[in-house]
PDB file of N, CA and C in Angstrom:
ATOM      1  N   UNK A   1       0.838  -1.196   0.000  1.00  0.00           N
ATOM      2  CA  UNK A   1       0.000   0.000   0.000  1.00  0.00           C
ATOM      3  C   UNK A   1       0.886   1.264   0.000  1.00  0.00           C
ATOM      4  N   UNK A   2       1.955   1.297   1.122  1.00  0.00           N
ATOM      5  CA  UNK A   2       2.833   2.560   0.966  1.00  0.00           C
ATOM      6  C   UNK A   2       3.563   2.762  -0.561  1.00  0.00           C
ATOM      7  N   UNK A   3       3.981   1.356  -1.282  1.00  0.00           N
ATOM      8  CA  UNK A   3       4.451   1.391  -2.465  1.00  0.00           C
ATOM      9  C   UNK A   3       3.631   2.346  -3.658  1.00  0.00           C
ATOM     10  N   UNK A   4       1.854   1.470  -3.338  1.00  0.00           N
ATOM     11  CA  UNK A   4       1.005   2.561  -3.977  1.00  0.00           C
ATOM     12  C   UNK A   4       0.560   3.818  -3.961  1.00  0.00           C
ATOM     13  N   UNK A   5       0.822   4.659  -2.681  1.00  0.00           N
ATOM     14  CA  UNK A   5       0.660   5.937  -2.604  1.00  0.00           C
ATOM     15  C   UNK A   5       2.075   6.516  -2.507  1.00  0.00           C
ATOM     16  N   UNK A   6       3.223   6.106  -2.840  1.00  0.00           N
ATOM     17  CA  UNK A   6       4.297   6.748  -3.254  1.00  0.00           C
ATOM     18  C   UNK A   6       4.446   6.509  -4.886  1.00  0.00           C
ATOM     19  N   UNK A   7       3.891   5.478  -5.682  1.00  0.00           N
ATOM     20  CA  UNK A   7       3.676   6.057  -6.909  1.00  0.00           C
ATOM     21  C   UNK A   7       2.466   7.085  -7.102  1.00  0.00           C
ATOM     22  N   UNK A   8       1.500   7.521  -6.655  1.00  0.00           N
ATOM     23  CA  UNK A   8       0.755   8.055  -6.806  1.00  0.00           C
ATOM     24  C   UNK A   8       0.912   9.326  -6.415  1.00  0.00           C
ATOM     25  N   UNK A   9       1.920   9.944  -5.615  1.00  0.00           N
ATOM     26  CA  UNK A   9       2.572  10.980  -5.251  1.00  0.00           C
ATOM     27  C   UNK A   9       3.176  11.058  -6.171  1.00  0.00           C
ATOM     28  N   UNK A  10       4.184  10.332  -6.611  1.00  0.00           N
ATOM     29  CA  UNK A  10       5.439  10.921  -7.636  1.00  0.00           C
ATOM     30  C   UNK A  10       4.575  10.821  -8.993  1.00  0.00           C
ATOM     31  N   UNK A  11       3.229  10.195  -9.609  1.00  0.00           N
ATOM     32  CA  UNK A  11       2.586  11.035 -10.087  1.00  0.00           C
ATOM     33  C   UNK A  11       1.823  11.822 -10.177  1.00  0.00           C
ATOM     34  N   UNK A  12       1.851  12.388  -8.813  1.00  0.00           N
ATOM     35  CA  UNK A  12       0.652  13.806  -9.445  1.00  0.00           C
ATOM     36  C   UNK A  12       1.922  14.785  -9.196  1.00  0.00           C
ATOM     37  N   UNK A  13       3.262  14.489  -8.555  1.00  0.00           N
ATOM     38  CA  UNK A  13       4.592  15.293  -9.153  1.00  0.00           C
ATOM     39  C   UNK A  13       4.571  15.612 -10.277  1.00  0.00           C
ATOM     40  N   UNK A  14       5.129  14.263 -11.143  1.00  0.00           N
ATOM     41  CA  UNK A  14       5.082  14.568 -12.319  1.00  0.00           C
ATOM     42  C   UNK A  14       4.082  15.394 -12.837  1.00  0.00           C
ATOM     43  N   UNK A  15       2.723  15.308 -13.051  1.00  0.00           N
ATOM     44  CA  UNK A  15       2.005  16.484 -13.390  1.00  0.00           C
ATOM     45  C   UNK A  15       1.917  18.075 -12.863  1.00  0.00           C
ATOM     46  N   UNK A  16       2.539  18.076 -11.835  1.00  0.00           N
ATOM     47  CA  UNK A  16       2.581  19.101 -11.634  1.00  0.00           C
ATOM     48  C   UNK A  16       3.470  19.617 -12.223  1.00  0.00           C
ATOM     49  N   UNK A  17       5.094  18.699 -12.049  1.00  0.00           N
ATOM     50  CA  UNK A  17       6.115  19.367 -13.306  1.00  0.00           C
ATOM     51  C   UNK A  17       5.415  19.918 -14.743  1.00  0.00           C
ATOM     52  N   UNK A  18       4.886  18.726 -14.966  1.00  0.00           N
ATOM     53  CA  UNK A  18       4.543  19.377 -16.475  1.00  0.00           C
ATOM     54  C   UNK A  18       3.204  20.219 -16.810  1.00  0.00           C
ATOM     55  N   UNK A  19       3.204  20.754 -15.648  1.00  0.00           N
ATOM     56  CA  UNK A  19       1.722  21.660 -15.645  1.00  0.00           C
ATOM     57  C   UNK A  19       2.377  22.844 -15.459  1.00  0.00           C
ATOM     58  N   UNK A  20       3.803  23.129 -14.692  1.00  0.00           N
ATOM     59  CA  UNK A  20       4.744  24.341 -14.190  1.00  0.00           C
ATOM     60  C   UNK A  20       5.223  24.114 -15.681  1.00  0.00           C
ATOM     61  N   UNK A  21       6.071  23.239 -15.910  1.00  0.00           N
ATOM     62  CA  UNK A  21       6.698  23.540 -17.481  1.00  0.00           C
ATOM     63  C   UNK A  21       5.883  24.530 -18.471  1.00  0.00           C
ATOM     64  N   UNK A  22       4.484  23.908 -18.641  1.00  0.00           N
ATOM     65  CA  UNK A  22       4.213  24.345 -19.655  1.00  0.00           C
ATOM     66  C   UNK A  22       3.136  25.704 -19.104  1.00  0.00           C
ATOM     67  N   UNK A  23       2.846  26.144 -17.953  1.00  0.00           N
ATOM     68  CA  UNK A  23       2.736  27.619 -17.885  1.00  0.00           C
ATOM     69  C   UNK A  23       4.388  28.390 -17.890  1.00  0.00           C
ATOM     70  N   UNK A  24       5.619  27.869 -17.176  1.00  0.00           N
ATOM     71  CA  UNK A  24       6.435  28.506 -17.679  1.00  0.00           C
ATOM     72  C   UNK A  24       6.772  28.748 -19.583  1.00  0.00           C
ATOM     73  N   UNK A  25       6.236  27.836 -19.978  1.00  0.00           N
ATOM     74  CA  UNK A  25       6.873  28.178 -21.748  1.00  0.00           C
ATOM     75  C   UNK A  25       5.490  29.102 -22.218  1.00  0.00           C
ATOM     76  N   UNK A  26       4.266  28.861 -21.429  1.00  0.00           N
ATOM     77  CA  UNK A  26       3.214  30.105 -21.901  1.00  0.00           C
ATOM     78  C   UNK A  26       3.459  31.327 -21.482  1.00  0.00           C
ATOM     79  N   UNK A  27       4.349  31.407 -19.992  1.00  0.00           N
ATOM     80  CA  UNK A  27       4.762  33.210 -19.527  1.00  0.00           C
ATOM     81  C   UNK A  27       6.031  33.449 -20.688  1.00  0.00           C
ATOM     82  N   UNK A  28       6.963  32.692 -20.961  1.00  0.00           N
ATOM     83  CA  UNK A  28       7.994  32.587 -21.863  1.00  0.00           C
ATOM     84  C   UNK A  28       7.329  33.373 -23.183  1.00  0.00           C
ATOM     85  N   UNK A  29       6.483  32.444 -23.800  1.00  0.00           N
ATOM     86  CA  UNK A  29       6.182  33.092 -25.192  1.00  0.00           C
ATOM     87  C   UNK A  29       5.118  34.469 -24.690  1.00  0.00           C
ATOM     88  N   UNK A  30       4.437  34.751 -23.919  1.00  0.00           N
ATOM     89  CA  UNK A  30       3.636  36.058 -23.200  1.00  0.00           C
ATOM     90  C   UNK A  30       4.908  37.317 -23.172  1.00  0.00           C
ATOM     91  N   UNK A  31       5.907  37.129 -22.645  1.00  0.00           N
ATOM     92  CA  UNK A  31       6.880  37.921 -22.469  1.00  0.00           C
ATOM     93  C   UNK A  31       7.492  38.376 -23.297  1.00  0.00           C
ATOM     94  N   UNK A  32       7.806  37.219 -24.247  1.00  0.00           N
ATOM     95  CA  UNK A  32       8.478  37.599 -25.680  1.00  0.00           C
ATOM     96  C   UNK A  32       7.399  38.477 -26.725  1.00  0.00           C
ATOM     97  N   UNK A  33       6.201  37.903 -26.538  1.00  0.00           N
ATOM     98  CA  UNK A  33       5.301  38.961 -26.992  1.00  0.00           C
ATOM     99  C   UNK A  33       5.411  40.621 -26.623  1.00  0.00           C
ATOM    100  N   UNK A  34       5.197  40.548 -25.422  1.00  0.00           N
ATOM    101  CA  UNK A  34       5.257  41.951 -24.754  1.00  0.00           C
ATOM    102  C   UNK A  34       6.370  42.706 -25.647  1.00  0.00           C
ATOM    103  N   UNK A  35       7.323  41.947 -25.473  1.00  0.00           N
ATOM    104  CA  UNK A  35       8.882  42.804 -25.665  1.00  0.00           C
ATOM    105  C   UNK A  35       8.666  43.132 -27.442  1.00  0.00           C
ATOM    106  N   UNK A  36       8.047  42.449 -28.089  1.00  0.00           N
ATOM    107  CA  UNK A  36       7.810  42.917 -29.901  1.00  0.00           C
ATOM    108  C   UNK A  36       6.951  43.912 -29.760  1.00  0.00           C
ATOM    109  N   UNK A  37       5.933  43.538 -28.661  1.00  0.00           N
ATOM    110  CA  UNK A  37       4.670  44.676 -28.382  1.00  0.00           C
ATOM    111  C   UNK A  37       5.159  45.992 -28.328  1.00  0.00           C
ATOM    112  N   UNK A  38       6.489  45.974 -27.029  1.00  0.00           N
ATOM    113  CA  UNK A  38       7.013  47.003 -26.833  1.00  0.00           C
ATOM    114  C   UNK A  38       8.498  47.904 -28.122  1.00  0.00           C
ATOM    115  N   UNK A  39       8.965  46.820 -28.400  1.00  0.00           N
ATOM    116  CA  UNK A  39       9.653  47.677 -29.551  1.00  0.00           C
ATOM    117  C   UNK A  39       8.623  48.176 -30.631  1.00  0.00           C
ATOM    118  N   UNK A  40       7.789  47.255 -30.712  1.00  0.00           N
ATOM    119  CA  UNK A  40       6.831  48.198 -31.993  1.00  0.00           C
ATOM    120  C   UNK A  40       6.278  49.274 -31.655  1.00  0.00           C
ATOM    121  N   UNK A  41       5.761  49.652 -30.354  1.00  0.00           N
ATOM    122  CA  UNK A  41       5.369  50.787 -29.894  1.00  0.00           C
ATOM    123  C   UNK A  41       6.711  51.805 -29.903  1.00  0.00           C
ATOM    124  N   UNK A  42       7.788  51.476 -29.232  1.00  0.00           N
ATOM    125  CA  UNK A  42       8.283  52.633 -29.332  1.00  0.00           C
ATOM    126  C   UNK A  42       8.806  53.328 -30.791  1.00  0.00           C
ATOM    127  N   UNK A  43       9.164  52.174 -31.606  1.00  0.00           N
ATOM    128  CA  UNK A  43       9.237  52.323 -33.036  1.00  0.00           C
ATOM    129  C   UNK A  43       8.373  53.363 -33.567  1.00  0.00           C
ATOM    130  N   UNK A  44       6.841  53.160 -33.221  1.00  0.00           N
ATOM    131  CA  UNK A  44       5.456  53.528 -33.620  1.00  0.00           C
ATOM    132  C   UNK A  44       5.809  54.841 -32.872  1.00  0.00           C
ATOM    133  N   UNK A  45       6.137  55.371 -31.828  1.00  0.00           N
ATOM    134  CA  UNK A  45       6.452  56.642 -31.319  1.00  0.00           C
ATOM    135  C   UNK A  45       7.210  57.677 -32.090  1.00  0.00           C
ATOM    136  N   UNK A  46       8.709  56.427 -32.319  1.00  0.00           N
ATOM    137  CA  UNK A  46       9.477  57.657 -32.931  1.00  0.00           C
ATOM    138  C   UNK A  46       9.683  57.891 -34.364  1.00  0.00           C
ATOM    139  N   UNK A  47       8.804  56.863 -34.950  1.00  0.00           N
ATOM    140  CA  UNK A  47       8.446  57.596 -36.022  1.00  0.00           C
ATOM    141  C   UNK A  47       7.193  58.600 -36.033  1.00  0.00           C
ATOM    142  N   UNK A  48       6.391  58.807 -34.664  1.00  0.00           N
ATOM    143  CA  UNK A  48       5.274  59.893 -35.261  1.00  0.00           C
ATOM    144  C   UNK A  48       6.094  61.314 -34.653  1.00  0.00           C
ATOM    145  N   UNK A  49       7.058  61.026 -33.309  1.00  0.00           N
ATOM    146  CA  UNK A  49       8.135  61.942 -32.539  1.00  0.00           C
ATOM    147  C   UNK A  49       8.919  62.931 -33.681  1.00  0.00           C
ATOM    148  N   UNK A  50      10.003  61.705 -33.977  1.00  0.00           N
ATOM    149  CA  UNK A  50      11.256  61.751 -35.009  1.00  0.00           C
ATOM    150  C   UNK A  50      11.276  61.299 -36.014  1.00  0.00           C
ATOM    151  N   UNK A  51      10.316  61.327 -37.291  1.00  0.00           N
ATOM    152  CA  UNK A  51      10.943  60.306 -38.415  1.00  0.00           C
ATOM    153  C   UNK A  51      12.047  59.920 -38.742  1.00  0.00           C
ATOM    154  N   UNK A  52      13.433  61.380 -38.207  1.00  0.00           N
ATOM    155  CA  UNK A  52      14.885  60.664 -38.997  1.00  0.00           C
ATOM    156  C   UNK A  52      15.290  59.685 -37.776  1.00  0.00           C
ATOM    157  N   UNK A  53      14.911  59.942 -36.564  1.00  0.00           N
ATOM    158  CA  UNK A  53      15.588  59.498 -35.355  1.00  0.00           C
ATOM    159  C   UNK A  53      14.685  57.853 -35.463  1.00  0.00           C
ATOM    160  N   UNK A  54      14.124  57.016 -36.117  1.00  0.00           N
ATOM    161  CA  UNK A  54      13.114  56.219 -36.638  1.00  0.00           C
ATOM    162  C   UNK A  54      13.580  55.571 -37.790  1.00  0.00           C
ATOM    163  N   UNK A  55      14.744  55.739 -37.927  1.00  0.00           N
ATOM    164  CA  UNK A  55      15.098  55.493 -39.931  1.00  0.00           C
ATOM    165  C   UNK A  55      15.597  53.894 -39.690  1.00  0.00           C
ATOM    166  N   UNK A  56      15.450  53.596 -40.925  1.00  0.00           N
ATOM    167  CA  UNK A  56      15.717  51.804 -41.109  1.00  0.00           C
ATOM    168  C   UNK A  56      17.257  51.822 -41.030  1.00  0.00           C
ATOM    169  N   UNK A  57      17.872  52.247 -40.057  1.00  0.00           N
ATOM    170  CA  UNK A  57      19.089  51.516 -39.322  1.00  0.00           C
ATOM    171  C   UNK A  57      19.216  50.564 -39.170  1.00  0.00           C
ATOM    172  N   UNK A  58      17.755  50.059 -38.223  1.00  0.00           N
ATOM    173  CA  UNK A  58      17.980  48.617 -37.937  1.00  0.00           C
ATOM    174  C   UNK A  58      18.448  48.720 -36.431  1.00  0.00           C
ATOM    175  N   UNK A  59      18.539  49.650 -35.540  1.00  0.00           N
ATOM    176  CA  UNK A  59      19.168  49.536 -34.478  1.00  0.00           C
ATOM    177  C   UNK A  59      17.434  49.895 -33.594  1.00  0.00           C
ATOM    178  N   UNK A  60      17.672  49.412 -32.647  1.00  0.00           N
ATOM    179  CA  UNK A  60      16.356  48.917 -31.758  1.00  0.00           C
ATOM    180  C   UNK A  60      16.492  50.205 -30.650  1.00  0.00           C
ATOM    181  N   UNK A  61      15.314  50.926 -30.845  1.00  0.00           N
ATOM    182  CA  UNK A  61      15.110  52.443 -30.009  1.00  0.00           C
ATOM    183  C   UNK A  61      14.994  51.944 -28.570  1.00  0.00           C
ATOM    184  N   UNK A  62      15.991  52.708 -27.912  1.00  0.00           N
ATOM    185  CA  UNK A  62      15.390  52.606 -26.004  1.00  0.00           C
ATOM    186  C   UNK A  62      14.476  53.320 -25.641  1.00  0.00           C
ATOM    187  N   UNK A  63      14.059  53.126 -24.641  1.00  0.00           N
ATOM    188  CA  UNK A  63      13.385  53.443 -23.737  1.00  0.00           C
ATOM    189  C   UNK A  63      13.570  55.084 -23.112  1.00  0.00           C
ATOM    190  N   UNK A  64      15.096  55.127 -23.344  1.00  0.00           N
ATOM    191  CA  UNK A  64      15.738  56.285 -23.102  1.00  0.00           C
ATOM    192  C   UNK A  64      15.689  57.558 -23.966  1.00  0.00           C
ATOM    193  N   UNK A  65      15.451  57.208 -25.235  1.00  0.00           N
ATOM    194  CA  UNK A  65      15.173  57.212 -26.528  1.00  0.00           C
ATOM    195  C   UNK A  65      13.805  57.924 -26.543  1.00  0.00           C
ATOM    196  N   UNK A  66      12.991  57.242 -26.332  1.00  0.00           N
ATOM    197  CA  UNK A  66      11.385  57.371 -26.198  1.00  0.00           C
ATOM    198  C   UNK A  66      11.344  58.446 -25.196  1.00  0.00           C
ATOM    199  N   UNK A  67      11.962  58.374 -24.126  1.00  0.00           N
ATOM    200  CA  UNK A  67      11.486  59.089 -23.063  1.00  0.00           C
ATOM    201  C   UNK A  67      11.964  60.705 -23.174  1.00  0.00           C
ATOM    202  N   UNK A  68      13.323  60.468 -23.820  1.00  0.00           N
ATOM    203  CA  UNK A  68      13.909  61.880 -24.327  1.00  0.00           C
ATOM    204  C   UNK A  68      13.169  62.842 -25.194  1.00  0.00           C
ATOM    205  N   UNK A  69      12.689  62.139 -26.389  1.00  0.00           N
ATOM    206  CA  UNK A  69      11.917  62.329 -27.271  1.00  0.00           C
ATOM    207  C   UNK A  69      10.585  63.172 -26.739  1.00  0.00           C
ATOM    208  N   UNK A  70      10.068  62.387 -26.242  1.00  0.00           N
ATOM    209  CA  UNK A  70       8.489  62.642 -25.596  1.00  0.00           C
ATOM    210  C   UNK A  70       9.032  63.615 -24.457  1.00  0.00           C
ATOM    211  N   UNK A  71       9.876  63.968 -23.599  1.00  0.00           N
ATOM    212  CA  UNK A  71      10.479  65.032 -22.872  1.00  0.00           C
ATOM    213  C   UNK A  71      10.330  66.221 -23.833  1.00  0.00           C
ATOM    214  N   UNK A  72      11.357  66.195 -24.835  1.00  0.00           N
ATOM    215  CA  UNK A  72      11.370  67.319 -25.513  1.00  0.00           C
ATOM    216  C   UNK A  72      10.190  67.874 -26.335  1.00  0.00           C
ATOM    217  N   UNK A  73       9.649  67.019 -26.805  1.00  0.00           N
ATOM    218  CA  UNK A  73       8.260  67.369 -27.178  1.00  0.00           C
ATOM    219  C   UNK A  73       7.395  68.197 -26.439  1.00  0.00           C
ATOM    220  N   UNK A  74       7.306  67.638 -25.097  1.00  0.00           N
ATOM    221  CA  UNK A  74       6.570  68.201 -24.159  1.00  0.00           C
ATOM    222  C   UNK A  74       7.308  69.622 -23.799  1.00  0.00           C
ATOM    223  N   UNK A  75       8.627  69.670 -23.923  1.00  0.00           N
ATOM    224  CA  UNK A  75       8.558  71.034 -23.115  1.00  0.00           C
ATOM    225  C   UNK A  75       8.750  72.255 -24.474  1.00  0.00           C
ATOM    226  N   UNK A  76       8.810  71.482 -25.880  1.00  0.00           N
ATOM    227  CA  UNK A  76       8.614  72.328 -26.923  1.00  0.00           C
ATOM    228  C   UNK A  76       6.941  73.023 -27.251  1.00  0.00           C
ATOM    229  N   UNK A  77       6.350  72.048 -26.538  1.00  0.00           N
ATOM    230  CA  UNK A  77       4.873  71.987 -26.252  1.00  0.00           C
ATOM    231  C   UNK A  77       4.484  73.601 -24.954  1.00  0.00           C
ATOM    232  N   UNK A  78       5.007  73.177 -24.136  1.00  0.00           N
ATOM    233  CA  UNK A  78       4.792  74.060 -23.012  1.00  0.00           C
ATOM    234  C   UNK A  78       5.356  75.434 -23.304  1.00  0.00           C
ATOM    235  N   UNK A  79       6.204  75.459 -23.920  1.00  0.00           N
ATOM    236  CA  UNK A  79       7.284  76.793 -24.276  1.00  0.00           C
ATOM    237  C   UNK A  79       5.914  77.230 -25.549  1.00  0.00           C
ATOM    238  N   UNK A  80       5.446  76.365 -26.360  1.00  0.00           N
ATOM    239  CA  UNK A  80       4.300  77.184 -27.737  1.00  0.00           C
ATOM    240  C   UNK A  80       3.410  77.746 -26.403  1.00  0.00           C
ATOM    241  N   UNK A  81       2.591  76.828 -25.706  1.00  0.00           N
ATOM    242  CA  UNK A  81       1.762  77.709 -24.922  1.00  0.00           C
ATOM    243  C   UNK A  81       1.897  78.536 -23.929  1.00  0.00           C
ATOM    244  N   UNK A  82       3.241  78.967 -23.669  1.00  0.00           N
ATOM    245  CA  UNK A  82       3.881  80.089 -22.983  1.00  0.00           C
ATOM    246  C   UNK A  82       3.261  81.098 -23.998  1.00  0.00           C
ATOM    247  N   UNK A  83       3.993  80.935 -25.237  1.00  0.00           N
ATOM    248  CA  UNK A  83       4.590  81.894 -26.259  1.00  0.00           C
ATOM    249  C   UNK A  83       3.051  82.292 -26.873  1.00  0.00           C
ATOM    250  N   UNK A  84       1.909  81.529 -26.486  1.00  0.00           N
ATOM    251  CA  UNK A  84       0.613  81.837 -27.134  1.00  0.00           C
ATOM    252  C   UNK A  84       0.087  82.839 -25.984  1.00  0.00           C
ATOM    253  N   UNK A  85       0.377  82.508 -24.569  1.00  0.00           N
ATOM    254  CA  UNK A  85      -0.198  83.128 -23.532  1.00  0.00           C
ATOM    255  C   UNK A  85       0.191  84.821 -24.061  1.00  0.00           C
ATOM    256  N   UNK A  86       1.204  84.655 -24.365  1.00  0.00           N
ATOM    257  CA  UNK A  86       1.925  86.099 -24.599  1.00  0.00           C
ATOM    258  C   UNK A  86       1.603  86.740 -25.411  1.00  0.00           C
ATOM    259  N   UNK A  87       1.269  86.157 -26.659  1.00  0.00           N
ATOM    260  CA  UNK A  87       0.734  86.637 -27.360  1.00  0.00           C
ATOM    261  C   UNK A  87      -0.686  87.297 -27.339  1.00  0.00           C
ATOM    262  N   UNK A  88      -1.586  86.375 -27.022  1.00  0.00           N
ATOM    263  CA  UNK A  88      -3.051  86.664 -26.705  1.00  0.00           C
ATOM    264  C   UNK A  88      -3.062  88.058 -25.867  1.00  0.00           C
ATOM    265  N   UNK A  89      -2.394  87.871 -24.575  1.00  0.00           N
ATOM    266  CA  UNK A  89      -2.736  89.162 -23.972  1.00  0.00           C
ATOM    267  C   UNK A  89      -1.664  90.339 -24.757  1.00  0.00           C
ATOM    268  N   UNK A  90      -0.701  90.269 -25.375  1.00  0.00           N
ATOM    269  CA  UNK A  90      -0.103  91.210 -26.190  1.00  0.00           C
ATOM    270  C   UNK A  90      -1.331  91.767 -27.084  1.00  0.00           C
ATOM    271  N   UNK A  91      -2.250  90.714 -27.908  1.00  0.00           N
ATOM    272  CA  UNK A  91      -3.537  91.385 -28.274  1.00  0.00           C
ATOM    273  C   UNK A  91      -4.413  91.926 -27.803  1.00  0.00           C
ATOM    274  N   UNK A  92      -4.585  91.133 -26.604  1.00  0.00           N
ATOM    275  CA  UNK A  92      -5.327  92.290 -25.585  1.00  0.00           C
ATOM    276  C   UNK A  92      -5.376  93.403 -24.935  1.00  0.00           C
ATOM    277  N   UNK A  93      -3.682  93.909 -25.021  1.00  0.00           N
ATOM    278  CA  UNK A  93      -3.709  94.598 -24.937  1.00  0.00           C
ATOM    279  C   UNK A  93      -3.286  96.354 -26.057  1.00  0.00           C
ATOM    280  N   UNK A  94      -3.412  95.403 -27.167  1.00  0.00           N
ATOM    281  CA  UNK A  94      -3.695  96.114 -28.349  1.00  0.00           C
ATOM    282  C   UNK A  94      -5.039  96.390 -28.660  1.00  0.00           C
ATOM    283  N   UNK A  95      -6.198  95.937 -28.650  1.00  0.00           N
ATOM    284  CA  UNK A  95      -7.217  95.804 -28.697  1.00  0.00           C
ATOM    285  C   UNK A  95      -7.872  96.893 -27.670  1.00  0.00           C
ATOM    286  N   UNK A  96      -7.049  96.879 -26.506  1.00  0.00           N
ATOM    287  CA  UNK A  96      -7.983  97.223 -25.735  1.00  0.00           C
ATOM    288  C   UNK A  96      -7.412  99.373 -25.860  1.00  0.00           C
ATOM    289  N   UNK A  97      -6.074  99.271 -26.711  1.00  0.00           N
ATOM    290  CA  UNK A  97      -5.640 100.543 -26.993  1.00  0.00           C
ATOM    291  C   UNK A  97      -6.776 100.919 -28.005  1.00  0.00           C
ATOM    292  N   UNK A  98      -6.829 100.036 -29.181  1.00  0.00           N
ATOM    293  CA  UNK A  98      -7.563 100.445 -30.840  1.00  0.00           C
ATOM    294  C   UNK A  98      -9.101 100.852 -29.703  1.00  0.00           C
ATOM    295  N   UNK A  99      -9.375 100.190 -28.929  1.00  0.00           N
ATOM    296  CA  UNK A  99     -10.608 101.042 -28.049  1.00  0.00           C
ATOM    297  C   UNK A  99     -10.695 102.502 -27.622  1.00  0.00           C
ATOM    298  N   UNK A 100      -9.172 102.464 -27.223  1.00  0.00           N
ATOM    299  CA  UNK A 100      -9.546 103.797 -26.510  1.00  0.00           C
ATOM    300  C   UNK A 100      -9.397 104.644 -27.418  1.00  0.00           C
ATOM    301  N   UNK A 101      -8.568 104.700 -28.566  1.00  0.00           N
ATOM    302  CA  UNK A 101      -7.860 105.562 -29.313  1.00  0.00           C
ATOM    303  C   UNK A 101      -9.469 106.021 -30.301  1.00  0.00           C
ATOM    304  N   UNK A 102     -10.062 104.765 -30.824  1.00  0.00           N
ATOM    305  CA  UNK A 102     -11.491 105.347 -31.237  1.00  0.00           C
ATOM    306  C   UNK A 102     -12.639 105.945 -30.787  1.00  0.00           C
ATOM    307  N   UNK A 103     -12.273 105.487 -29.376  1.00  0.00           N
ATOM    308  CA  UNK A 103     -13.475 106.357 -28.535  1.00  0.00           C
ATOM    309  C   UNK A 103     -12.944 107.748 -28.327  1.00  0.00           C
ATOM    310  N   UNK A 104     -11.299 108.085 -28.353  1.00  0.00           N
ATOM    311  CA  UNK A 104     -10.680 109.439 -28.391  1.00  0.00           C
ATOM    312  C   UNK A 104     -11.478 109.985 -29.807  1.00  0.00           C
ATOM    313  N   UNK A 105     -11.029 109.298 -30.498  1.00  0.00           N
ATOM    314  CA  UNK A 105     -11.604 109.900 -32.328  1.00  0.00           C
ATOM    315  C   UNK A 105     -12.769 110.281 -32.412  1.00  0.00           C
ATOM    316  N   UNK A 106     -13.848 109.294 -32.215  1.00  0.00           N
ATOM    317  CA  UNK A 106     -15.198 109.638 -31.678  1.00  0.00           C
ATOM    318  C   UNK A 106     -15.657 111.066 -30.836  1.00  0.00           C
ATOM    319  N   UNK A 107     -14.696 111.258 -29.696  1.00  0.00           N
ATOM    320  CA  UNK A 107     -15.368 112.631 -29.080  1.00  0.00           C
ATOM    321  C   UNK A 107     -14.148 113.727 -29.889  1.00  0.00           C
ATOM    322  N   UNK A 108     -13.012 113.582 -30.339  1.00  0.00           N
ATOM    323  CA  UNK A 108     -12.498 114.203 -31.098  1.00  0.00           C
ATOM    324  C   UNK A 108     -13.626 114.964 -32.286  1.00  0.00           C
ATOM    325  N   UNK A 109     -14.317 113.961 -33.146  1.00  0.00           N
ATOM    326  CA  UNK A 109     -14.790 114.320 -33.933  1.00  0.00           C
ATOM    327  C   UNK A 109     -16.333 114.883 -33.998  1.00  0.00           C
ATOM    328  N   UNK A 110     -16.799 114.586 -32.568  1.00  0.00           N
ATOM    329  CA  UNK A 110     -18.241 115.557 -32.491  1.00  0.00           C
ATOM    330  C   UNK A 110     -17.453 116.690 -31.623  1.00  0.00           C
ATOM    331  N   UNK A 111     -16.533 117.004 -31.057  1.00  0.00           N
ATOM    332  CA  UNK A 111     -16.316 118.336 -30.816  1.00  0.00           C
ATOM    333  C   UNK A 111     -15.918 118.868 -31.622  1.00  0.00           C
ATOM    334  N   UNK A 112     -15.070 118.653 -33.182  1.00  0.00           N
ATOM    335  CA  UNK A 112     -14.499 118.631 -34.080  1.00  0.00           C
ATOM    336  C   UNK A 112     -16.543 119.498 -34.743  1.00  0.00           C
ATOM    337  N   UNK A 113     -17.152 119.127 -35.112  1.00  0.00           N
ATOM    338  CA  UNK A 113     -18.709 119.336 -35.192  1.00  0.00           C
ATOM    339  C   UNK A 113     -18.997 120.122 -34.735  1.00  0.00           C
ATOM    340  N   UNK A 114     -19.306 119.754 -33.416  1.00  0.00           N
ATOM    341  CA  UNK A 114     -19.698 121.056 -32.447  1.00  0.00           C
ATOM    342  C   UNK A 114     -19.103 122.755 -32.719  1.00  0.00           C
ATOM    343  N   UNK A 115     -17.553 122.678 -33.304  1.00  0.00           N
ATOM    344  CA  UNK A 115     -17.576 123.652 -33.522  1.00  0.00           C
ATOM    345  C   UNK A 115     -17.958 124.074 -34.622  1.00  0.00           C
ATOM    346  N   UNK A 116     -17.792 123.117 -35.546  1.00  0.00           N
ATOM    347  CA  UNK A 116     -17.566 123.746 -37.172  1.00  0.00           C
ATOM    348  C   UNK A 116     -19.403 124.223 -37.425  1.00  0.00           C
TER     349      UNK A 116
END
């Protein structure tokens, strides 16, 4: 009897080995996925980022790469909407001169009346 429940242990071992084997070769090929997932994305980045920095070299973009990229973007990004802030109220405050200067013209020109 002990003979029979020590084969019966060392097989549901064995199945368990080959139940660990073969989720390890399914995280194996999952992982290797990811990692094509992930070079194609960053690929897919720096060509919409950098097209030349993207060119068929053949050399595989980092992470470092990506992150630089998308850095500079962003603060070329932040510096336009600085440079728009500035602008806008630079109009505003042109706008708000072409106001006064016509409302000057305006009583300019009925006292301009008034006398003539």
């Amino acid at each position: 009897q002990a003979e029979e429940e020590l084969k019966a242990a060392c097989a549901r071992q064995a199945g368990q080995l080959r139940e660990t084997g073969r989720r390890e070769r399914l995280l194996r090929a999952e992982l290797r996925r990811a990692g094509e997932q992930l070079e194609s994305f960053k690929t897919q980045v720096m060509k919409v980022c950098s097209p030349a920095a993207a060119g068929t070299t053949g050399k595989s973009i980092t992470e470092k790469q990506v992150i630089e990229k998308i850095r500079q973007l962003s603060d070329e990004n932040q510096q336009s909407h600085e440079r728009e802030k500035c602008l806008q109220e630079e109009l505003s405050s042109r706008l708000a001169k072409e106001k006064e200067v016509s409302a000057n013209l305006e009583v300019f020109k009925n006292s301009l009346q008034e006398l003539q």
